[in-house]
PDB file of N, CA and C in Angstrom:
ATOM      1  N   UNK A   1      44.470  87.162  29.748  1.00  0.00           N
ATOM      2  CA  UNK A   1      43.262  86.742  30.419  1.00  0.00           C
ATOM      3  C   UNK A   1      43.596  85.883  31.649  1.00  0.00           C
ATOM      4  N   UNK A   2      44.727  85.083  31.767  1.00  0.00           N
ATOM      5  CA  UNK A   2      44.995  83.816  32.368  1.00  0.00           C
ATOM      6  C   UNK A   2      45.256  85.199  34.193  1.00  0.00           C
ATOM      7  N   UNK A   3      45.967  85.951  33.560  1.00  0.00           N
ATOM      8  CA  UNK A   3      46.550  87.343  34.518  1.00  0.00           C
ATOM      9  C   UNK A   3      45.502  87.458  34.906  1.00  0.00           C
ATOM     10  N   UNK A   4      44.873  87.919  34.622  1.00  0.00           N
ATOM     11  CA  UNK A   4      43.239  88.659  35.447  1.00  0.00           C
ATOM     12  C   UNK A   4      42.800  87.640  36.694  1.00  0.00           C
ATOM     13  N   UNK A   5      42.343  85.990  35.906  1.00  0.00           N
ATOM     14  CA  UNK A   5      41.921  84.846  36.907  1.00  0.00           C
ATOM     15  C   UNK A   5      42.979  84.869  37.907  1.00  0.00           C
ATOM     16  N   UNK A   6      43.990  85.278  37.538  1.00  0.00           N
ATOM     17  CA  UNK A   6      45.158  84.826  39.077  1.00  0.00           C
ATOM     18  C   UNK A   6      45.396  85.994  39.675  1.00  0.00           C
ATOM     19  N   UNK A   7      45.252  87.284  39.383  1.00  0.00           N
ATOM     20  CA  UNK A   7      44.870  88.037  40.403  1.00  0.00           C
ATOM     21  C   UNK A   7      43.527  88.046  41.010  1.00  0.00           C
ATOM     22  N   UNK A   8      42.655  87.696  40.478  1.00  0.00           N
ATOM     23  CA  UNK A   8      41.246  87.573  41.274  1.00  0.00           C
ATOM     24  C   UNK A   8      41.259  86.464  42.057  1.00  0.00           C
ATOM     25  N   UNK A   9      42.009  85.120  41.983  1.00  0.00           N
ATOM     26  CA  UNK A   9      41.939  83.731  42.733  1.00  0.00           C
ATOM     27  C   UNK A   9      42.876  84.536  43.969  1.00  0.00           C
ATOM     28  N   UNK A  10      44.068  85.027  43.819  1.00  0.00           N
ATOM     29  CA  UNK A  10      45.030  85.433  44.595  1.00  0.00           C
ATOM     30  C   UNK A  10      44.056  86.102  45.973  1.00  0.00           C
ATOM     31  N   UNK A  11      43.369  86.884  45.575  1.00  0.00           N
ATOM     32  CA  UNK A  11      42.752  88.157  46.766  1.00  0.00           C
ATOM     33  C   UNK A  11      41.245  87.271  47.294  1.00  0.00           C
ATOM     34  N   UNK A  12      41.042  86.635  46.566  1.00  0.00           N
ATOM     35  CA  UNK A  12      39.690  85.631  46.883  1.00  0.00           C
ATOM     36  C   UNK A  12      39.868  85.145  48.306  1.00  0.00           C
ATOM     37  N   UNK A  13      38.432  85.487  48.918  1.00  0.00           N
ATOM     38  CA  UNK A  13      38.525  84.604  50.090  1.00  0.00           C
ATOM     39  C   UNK A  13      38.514  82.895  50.208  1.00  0.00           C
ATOM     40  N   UNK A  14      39.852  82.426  50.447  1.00  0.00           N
ATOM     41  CA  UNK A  14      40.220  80.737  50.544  1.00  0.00           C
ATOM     42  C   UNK A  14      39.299  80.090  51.407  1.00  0.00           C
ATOM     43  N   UNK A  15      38.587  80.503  52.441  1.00  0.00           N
ATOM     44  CA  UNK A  15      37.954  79.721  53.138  1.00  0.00           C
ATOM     45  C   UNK A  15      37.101  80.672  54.146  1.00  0.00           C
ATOM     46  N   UNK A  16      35.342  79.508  54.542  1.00  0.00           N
ATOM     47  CA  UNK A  16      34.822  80.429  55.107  1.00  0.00           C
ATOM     48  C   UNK A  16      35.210  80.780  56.733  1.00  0.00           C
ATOM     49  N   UNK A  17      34.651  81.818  57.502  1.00  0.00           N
ATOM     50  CA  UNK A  17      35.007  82.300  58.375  1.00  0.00           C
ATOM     51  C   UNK A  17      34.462  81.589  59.618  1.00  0.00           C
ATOM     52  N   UNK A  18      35.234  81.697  60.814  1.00  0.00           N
ATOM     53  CA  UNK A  18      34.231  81.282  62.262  1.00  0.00           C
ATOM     54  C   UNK A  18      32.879  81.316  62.468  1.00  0.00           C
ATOM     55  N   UNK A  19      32.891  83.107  62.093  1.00  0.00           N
ATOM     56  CA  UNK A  19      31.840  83.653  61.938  1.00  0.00           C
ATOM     57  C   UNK A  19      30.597  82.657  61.058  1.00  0.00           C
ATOM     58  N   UNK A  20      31.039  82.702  60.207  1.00  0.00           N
ATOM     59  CA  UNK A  20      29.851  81.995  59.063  1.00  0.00           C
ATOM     60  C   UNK A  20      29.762  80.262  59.439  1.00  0.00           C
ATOM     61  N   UNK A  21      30.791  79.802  60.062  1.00  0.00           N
ATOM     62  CA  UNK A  21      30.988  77.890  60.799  1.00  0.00           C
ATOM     63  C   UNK A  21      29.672  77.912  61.725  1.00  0.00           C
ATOM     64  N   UNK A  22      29.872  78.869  62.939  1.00  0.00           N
ATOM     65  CA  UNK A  22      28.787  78.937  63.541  1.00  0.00           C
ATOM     66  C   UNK A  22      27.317  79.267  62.863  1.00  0.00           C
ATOM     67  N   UNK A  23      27.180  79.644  61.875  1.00  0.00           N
ATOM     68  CA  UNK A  23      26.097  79.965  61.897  1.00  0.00           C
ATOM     69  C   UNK A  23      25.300  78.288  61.247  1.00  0.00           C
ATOM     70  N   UNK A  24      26.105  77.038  61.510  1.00  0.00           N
ATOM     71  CA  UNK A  24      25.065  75.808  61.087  1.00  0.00           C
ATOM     72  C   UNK A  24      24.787  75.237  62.231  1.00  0.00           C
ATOM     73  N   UNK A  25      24.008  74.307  62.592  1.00  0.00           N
ATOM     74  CA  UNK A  25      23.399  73.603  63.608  1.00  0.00           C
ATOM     75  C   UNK A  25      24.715  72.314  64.331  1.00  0.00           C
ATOM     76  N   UNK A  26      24.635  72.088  64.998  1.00  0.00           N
ATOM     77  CA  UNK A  26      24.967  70.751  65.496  1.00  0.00           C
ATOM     78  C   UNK A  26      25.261  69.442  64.416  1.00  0.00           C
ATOM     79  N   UNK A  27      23.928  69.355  64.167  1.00  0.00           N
ATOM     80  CA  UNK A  27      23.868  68.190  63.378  1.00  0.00           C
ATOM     81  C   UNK A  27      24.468  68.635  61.931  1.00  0.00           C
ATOM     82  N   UNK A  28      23.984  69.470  61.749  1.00  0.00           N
ATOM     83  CA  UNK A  28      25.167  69.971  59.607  1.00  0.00           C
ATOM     84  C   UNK A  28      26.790  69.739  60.169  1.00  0.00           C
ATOM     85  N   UNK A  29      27.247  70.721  61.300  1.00  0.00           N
ATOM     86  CA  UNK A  29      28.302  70.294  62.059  1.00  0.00           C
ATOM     87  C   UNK A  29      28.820  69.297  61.491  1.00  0.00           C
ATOM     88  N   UNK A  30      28.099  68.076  62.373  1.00  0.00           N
ATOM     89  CA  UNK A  30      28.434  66.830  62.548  1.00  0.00           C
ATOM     90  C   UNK A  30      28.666  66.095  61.081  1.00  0.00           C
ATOM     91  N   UNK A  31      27.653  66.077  60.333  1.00  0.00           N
ATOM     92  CA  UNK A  31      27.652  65.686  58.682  1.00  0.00           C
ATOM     93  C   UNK A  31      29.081  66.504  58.007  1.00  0.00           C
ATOM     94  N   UNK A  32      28.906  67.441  57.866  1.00  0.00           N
ATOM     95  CA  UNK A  32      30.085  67.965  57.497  1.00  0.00           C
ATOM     96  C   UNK A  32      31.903  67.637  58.015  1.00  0.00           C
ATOM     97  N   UNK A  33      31.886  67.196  59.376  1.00  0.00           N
ATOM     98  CA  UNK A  33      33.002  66.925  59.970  1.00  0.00           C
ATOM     99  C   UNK A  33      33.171  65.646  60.062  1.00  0.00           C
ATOM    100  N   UNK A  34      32.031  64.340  59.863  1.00  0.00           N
ATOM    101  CA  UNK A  34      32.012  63.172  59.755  1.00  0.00           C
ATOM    102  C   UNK A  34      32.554  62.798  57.940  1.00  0.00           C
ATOM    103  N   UNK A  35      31.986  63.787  57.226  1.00  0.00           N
ATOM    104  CA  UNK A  35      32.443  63.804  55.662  1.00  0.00           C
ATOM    105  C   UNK A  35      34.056  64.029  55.572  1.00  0.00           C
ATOM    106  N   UNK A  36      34.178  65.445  56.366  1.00  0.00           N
ATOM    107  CA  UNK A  36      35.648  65.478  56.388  1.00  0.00           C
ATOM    108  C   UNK A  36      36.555  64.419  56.183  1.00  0.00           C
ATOM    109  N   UNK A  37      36.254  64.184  57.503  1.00  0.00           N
ATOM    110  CA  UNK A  37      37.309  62.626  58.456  1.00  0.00           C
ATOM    111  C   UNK A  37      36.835  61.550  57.164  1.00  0.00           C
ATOM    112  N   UNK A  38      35.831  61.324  56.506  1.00  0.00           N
ATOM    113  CA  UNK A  38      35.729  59.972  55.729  1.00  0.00           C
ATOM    114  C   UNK A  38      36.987  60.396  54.433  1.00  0.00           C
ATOM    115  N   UNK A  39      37.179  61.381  53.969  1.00  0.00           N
ATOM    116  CA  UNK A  39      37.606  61.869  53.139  1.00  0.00           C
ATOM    117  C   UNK A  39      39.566  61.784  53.211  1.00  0.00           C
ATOM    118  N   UNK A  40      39.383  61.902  54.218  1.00  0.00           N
ATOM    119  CA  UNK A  40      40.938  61.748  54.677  1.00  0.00           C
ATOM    120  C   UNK A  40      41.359  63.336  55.035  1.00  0.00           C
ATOM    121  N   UNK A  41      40.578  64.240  55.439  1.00  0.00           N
ATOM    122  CA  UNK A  41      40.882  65.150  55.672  1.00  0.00           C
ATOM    123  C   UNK A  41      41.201  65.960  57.652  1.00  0.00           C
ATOM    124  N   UNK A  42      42.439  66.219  57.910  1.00  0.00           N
ATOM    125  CA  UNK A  42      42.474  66.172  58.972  1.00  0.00           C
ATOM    126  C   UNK A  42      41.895  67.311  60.017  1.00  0.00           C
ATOM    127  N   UNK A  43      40.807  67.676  61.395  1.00  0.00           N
ATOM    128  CA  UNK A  43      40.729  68.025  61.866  1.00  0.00           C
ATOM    129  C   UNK A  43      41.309  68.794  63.358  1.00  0.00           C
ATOM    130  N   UNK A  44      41.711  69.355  62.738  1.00  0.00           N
ATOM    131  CA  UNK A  44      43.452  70.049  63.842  1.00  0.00           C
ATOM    132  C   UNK A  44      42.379  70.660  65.305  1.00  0.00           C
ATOM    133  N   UNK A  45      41.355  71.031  65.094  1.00  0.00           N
ATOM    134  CA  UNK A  45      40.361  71.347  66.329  1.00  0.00           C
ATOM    135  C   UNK A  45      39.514  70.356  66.659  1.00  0.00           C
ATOM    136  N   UNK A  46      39.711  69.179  66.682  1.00  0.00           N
ATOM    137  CA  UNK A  46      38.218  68.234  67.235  1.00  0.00           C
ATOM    138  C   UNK A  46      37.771  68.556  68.289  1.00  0.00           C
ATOM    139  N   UNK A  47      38.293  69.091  69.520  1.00  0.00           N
ATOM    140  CA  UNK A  47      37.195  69.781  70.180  1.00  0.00           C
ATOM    141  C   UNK A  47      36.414  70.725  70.225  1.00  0.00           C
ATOM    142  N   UNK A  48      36.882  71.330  68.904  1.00  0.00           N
ATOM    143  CA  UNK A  48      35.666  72.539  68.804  1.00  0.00           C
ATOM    144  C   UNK A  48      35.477  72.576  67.184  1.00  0.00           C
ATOM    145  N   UNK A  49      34.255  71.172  67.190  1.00  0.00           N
ATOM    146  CA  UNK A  49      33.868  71.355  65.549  1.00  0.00           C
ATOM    147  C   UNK A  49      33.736  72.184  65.189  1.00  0.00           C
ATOM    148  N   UNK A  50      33.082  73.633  65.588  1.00  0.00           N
ATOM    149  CA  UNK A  50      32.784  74.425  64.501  1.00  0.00           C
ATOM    150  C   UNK A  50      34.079  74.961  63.681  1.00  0.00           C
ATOM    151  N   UNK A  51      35.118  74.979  64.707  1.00  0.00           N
ATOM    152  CA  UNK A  51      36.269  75.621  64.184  1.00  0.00           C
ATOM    153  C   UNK A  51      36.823  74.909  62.641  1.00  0.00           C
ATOM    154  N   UNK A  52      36.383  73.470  63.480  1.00  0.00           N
ATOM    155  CA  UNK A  52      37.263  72.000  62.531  1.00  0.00           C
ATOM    156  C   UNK A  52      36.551  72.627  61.098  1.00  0.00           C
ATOM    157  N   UNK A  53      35.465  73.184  60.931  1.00  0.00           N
ATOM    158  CA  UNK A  53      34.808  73.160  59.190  1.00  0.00           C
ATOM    159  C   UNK A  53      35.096  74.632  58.707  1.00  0.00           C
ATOM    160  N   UNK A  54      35.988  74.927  59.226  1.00  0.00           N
ATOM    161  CA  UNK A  54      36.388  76.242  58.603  1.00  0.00           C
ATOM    162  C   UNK A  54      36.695  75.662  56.906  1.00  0.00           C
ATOM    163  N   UNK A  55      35.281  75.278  56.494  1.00  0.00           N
ATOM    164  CA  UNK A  55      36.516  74.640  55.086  1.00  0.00           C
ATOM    165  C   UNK A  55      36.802  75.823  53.866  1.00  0.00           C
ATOM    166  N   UNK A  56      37.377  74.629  53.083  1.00  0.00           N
ATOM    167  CA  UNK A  56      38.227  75.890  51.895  1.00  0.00           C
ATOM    168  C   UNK A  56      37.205  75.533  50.948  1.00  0.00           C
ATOM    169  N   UNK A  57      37.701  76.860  49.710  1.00  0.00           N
ATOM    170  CA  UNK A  57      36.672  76.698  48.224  1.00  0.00           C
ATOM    171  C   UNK A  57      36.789  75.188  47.779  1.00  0.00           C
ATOM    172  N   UNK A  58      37.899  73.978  47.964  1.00  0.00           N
ATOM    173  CA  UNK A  58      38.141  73.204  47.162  1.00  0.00           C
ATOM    174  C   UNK A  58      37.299  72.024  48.025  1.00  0.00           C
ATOM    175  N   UNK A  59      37.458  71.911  49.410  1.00  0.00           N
ATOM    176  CA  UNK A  59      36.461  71.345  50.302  1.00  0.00           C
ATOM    177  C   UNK A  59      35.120  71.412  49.822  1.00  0.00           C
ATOM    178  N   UNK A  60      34.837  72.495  49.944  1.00  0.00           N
ATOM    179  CA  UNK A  60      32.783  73.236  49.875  1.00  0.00           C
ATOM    180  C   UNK A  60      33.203  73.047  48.264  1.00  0.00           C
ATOM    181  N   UNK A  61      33.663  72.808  47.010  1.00  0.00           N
ATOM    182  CA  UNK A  61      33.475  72.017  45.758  1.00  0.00           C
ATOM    183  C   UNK A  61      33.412  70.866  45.516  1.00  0.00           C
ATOM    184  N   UNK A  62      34.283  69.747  46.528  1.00  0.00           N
ATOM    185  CA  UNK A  62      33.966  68.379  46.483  1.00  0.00           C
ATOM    186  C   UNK A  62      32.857  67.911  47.318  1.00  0.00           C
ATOM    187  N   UNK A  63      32.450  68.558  48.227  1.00  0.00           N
ATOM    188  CA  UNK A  63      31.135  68.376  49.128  1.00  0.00           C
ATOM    189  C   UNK A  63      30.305  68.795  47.967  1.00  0.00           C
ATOM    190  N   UNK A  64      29.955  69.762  47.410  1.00  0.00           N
ATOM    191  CA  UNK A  64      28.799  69.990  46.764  1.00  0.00           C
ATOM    192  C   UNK A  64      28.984  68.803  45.590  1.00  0.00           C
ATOM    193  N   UNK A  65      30.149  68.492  44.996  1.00  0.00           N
ATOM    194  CA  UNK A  65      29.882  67.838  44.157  1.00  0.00           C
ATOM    195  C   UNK A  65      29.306  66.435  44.264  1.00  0.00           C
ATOM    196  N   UNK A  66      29.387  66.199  45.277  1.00  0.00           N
ATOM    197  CA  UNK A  66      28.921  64.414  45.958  1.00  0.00           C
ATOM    198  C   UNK A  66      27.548  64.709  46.366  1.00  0.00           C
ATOM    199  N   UNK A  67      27.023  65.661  47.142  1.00  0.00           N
ATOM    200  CA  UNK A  67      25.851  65.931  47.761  1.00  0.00           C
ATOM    201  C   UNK A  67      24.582  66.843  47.022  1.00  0.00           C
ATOM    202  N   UNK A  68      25.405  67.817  45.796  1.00  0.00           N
ATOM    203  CA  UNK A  68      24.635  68.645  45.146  1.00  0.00           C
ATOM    204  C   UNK A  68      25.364  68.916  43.641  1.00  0.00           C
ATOM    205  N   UNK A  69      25.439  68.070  43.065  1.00  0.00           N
ATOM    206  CA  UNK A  69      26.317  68.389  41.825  1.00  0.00           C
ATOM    207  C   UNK A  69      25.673  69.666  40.972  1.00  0.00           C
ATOM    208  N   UNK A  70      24.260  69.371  41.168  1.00  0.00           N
ATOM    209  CA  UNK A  70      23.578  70.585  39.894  1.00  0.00           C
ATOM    210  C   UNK A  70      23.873  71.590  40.539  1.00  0.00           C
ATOM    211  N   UNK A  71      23.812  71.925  41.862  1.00  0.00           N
ATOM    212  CA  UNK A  71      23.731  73.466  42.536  1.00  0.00           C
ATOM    213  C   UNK A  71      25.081  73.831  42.423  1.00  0.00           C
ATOM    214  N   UNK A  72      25.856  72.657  42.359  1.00  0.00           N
ATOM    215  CA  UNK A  72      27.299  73.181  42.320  1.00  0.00           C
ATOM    216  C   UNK A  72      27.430  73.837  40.862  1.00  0.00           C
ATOM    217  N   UNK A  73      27.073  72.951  39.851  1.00  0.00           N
ATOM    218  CA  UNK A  73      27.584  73.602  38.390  1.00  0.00           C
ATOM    219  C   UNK A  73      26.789  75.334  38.187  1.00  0.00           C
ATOM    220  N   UNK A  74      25.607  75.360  39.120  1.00  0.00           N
ATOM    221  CA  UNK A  74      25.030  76.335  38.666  1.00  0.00           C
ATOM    222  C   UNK A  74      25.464  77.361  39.369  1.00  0.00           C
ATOM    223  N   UNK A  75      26.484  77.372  40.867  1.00  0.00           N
ATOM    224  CA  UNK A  75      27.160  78.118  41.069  1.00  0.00           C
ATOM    225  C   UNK A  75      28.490  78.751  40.375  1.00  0.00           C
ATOM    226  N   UNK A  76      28.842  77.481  39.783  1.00  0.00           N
ATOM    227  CA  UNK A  76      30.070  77.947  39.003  1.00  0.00           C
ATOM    228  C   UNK A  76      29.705  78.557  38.249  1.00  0.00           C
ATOM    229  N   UNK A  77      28.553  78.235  37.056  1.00  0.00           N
ATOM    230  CA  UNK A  77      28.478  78.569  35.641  1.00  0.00           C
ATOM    231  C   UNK A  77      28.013  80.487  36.135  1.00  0.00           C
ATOM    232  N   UNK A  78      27.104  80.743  37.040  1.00  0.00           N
ATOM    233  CA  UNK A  78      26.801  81.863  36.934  1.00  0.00           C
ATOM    234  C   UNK A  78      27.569  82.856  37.336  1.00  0.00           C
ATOM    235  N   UNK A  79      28.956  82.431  38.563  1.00  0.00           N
ATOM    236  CA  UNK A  79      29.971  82.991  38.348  1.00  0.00           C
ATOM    237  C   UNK A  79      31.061  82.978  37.395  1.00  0.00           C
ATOM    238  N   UNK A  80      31.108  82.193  36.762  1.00  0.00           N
ATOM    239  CA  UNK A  80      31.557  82.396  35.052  1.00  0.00           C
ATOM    240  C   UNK A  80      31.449  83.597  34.563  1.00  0.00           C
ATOM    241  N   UNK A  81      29.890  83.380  34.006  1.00  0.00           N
ATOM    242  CA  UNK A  81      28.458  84.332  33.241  1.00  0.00           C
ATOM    243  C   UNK A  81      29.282  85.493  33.828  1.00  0.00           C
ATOM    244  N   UNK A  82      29.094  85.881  35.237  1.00  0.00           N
ATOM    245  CA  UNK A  82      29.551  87.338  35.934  1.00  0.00           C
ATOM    246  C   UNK A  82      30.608  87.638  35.844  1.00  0.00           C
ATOM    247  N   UNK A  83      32.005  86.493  35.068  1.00  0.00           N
ATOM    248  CA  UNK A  83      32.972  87.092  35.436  1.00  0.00           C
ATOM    249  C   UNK A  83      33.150  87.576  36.928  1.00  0.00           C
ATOM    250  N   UNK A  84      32.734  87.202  38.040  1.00  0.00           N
ATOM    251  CA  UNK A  84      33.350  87.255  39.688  1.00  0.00           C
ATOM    252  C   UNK A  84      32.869  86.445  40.011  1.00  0.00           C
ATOM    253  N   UNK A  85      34.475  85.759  40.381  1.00  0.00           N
ATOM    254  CA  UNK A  85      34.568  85.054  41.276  1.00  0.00           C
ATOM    255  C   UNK A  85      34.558  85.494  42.656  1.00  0.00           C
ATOM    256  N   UNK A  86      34.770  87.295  43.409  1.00  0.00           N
ATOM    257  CA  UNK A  86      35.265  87.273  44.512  1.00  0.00           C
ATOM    258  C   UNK A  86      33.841  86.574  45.541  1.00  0.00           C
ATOM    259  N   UNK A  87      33.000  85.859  45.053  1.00  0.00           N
ATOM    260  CA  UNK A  87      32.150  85.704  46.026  1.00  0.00           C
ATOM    261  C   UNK A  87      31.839  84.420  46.090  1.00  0.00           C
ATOM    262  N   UNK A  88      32.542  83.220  45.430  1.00  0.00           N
ATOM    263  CA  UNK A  88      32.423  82.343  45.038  1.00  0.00           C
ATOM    264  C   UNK A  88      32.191  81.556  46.535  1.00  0.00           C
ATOM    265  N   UNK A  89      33.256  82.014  47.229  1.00  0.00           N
ATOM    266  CA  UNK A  89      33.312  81.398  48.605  1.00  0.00           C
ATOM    267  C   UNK A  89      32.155  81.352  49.635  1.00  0.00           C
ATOM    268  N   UNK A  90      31.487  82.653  49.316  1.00  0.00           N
ATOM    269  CA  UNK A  90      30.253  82.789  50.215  1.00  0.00           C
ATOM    270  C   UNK A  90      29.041  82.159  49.591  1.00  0.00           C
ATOM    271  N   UNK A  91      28.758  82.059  48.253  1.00  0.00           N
ATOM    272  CA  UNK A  91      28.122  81.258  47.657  1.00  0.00           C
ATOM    273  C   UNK A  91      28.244  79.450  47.640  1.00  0.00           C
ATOM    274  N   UNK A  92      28.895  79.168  47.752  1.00  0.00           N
ATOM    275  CA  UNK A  92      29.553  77.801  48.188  1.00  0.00           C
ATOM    276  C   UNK A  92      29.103  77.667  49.659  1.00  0.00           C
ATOM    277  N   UNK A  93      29.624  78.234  50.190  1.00  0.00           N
ATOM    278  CA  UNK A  93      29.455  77.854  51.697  1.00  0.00           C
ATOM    279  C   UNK A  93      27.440  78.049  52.147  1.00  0.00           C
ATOM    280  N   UNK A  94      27.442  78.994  51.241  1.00  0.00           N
ATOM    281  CA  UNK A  94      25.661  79.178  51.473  1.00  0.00           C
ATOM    282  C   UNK A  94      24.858  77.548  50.934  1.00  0.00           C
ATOM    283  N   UNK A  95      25.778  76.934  50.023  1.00  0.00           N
ATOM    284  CA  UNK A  95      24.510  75.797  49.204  1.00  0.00           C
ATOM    285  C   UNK A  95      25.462  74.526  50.288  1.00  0.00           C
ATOM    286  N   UNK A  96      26.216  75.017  50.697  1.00  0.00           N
ATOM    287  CA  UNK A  96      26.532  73.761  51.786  1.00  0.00           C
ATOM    288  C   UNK A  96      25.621  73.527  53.004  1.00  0.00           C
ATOM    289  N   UNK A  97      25.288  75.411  53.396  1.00  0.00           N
ATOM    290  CA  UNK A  97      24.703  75.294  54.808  1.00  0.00           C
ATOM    291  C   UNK A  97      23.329  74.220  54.183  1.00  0.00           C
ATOM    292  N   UNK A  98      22.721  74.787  53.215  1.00  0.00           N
ATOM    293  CA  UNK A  98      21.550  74.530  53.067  1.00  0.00           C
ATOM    294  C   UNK A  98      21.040  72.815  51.990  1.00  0.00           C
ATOM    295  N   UNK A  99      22.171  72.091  51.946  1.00  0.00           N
ATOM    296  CA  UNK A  99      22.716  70.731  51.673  1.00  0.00           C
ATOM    297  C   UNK A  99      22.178  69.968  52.882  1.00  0.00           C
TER     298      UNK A  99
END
């Protein structure tokens, strides 16, 4: 069983895309990249925030967990329930935009 989770974590998308960075406002931007930096996490693009929040699954899990703990467990638990994870990432990053 342990085999299965580590080939599915392995091929999983680690982090969301440009594509999907841009699609938040200015100000989420800003909250999100001001959280970063409080966190101790380093921004290798500060001139181009959107790039800087390319974050990873483990990022968009400690953000939800400080800002949305229930939405977080209820993302996990129902990808549990489904057995797939491969979407975990886009689901995460969706309850961040909307955080």
């Amino acid at each position: 069983m342990a085999y299965i989770y580590y080939r599915v974590l392995i091929k999983m998308k680690q982090h969301i895309t440009v594509k999907q960075a841009c699609e938040v406002n200015k100000k989420k931007t800003k909250t999100v990249c001001d959280w970063l930096e409080k966190k101790g996490h380093s921004l290798p693009h500060k001139g181009s925030p959107t790039v800087s929040i390319l974050l990873s699954i483990g990022q968009m899990i400690e953000f939800l967990d400080e800002h949305s703990p229930v939405t977080l467990s209820l993302i996990l638990m129902n990808c549990a329930e489904e057995m797939d994870f491969s979407k975990l990432t886009d689901k995460l990053w969706k309850a961040v935009k909307e955080e």
